[in-house]
Protein backbone atom coordinates (compact mmCIF):
# COMPACT_ATOMS: atom_id res chain seq x y z
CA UNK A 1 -17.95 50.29 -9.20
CA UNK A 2 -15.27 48.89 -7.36
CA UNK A 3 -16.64 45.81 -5.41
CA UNK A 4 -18.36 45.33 -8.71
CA UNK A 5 -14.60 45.28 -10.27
CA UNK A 6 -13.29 42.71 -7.17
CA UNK A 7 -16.19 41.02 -7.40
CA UNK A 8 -15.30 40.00 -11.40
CA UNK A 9 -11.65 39.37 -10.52
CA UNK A 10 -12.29 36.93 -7.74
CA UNK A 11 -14.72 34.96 -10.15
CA UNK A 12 -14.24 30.95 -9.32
CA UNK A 13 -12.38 29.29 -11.74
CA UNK A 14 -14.64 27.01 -14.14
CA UNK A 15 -14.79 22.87 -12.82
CA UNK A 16 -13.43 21.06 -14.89
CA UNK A 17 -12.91 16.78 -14.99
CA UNK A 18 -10.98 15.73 -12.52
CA UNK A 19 -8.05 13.35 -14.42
CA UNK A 20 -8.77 10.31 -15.50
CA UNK A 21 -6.54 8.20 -13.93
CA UNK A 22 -7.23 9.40 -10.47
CA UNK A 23 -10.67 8.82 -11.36
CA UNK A 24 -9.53 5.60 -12.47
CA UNK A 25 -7.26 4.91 -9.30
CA UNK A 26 -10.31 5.94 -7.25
CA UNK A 27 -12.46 3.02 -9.18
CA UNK A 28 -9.50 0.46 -8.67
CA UNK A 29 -9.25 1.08 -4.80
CA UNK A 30 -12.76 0.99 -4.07
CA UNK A 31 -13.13 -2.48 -5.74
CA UNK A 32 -9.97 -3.66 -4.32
CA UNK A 33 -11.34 -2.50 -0.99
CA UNK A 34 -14.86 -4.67 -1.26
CA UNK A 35 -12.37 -7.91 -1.83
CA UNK A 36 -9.88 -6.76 0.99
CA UNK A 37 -13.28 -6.61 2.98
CA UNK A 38 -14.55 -9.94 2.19
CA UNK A 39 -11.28 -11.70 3.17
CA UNK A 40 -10.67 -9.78 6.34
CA UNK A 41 -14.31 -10.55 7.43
CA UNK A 42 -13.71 -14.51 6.60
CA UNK A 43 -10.55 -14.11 9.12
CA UNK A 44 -12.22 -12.25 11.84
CA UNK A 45 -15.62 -15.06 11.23
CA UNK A 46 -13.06 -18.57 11.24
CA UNK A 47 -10.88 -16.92 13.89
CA UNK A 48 -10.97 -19.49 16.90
CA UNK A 49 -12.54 -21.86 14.99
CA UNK A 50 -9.76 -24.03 13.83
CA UNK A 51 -9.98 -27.95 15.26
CA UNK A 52 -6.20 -28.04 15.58
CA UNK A 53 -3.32 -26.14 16.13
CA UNK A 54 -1.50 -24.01 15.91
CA UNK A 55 -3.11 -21.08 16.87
CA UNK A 56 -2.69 -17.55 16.45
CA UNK A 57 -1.49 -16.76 19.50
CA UNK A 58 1.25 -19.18 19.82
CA UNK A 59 2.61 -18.24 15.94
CA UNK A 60 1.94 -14.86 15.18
CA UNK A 61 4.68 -11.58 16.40
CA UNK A 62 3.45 -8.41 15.63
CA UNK A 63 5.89 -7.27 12.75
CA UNK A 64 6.48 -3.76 14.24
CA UNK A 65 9.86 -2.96 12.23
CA UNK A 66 8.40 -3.78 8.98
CA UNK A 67 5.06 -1.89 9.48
CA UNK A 68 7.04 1.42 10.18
CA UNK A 69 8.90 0.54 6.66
CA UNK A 70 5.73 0.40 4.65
CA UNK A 71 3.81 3.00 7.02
CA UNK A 72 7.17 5.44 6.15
CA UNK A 73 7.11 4.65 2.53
CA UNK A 74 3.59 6.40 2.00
CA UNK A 75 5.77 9.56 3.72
CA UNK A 76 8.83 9.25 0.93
CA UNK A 77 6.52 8.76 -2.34
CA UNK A 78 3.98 11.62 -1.26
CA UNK A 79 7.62 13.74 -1.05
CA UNK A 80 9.35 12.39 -3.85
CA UNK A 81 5.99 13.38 -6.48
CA UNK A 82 6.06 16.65 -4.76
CA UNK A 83 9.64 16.89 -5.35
CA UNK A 84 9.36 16.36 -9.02
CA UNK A 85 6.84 18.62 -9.62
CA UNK A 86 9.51 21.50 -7.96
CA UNK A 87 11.53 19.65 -10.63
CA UNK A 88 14.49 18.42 -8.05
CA UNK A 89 15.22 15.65 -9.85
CA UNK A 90 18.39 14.10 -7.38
CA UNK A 91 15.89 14.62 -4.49
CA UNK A 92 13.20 12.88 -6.29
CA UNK A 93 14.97 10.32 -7.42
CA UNK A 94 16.44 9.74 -3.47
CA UNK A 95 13.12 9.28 -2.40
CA UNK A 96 12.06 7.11 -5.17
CA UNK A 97 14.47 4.40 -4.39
CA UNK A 98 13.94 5.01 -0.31
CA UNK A 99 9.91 3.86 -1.33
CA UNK A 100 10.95 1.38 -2.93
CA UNK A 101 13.40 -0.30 -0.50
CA UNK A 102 11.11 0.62 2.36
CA UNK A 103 8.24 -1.70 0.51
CA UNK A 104 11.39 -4.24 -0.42
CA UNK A 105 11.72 -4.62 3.23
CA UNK A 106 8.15 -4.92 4.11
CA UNK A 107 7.74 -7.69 1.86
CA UNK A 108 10.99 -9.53 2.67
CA UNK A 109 9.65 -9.47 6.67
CA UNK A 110 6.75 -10.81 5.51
CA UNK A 111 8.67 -13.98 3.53
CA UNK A 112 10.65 -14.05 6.73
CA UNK A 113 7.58 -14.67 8.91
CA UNK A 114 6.04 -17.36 6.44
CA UNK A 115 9.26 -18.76 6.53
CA UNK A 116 9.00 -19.03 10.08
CA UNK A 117 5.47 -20.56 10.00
CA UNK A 118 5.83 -23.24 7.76
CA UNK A 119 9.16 -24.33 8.57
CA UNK A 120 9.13 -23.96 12.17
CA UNK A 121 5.27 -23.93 13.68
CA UNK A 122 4.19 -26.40 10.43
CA UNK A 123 1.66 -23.85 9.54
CA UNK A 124 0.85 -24.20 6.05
CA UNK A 125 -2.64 -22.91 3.73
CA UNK A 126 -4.17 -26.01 4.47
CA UNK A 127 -3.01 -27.01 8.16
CA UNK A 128 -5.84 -25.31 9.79
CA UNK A 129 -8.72 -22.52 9.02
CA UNK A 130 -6.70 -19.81 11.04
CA UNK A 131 -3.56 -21.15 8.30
CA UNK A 132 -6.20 -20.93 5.72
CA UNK A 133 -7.52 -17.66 6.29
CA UNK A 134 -4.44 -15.92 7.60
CA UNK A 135 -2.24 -16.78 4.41
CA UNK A 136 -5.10 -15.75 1.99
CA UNK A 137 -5.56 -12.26 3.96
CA UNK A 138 -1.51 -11.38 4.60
CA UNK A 139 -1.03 -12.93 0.68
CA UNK A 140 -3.46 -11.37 -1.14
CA UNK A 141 -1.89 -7.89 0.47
CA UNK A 142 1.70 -9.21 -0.06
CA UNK A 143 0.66 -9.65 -3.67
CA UNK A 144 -0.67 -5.58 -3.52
CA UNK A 145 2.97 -4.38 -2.20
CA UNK A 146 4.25 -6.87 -5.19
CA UNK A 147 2.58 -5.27 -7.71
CA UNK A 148 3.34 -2.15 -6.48
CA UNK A 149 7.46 -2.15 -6.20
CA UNK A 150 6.91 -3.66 -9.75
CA UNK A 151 5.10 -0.31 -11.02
CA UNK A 152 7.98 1.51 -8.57
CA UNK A 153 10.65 -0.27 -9.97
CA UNK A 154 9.28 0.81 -13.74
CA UNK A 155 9.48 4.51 -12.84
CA UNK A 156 12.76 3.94 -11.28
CA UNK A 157 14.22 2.42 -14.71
CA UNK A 158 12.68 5.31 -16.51
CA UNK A 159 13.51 8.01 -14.23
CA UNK A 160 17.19 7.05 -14.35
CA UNK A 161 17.38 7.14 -18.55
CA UNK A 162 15.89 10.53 -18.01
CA UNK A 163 12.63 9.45 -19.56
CA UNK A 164 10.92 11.18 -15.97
CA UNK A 165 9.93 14.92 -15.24
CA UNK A 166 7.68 17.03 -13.84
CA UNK A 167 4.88 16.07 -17.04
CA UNK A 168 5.04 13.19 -15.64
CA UNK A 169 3.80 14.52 -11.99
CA UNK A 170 0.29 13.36 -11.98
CA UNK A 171 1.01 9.78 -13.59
CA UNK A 172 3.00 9.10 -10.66
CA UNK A 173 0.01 11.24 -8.37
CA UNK A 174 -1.99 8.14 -9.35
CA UNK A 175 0.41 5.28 -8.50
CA UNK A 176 0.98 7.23 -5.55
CA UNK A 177 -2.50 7.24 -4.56
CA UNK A 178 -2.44 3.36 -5.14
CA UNK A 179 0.40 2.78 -2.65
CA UNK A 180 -1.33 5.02 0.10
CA UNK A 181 -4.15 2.46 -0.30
CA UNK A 182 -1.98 -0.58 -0.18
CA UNK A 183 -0.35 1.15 3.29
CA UNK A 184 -3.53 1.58 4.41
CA UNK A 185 -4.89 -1.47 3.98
CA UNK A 186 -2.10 -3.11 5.65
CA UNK A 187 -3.16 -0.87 9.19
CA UNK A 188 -6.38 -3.12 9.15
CA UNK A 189 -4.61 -6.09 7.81
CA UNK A 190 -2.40 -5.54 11.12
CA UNK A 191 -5.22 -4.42 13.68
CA UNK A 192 -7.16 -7.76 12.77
CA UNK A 193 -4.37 -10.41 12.24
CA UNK A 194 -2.61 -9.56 14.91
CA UNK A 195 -4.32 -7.57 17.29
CA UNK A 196 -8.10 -8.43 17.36
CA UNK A 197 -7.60 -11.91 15.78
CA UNK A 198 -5.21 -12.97 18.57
């Protein structure tokens, strides 16, 4: 009679949907992923085949400090949603605004190595394929972190009128989930721009 007792009280709990945004979040990435593809494939095909210089190997630095800023940032929003679902709201908000400088910084050492191509090495979208198809890879990522602090920035204006708690949670599970992707995209972007493509 007993196991038959434990047996009803360790019973599964029913499946039910998964949320809709995540499911939604999950649809989002994997498109974004088959364009991400397409454009790191078209850099990886054109690499070496540009008539005229530069090249990649006498422009590109790996950005190392900047990486670690994004790569960290997917650390501080995993820990501030966490955070808010304990609801400690200071702590949350800390981390909030630590993701969203991180990303501020990845994007400003990305404006400061444009800067550096154009204005110093003359590399421009349409000096060379390598210029064509390294700006179109590293921009249409810059323009993923972009969007991203934007949507950051939005939950920081809300969360500091109080209009953010722990109902909130899985919303920001979802945005989270996008800026893990954008992080990780951003470790092939690297590996191929300036590792294999050098």
């Amino acid at each position: 009679m007993s196991a038959i007792t434990n047996s009803i009280a360790q019973a599964p709990e029913p499946w039910t949907l998964p949320y809709r945004g995540k499911v939604a979040m999950a649809g989002l990435i994997i498109a974004e992923s088959a364009i991400f593809t397409i454009f790191v494939v078209a850099y990886l095909f054109y690499t070496g085949k540009s008539l005229t210089g530069p090249t990649p190997r006498e422009v590109l630095h790996p950005p190392i400090f900047y990486s670690i800023c994004l790569l960290s940032s997917s650390l501080t929003i995993h820990f501030a949603v966490k955070l808010l679902r304990r609801r400690q709201f200071a702590a949350f908000l800390t981390l909030w605004a630590l993701t969203l400088a991180l990303g501020g910084l990845f994007l400003y050492g990305t404006a400061l190595e444009w800067h550096n191509l154009i204005y110093n090495h003359g590399l421009t979208i349409s000096t060379n394929l390598f210029g064509t198809t390294y700006y179109s890879l590293v921009g249409l990522h810059a323009f993923h972190v972009t969007v991203g602090l934007l949507a950051l920035s939005i939950v920081l204006l809300f969360a500091l009128l109080r209009r953010v708690g722990p109902e909130q949670s899985e919303r920001l599970d979802v945005l989270s989930m996008y800026w893990h992707f954008v992080d990780s995209v951003w470790i092939v972007v690297f590996l191929v721009v300036y590792v294999l493509g050098r």
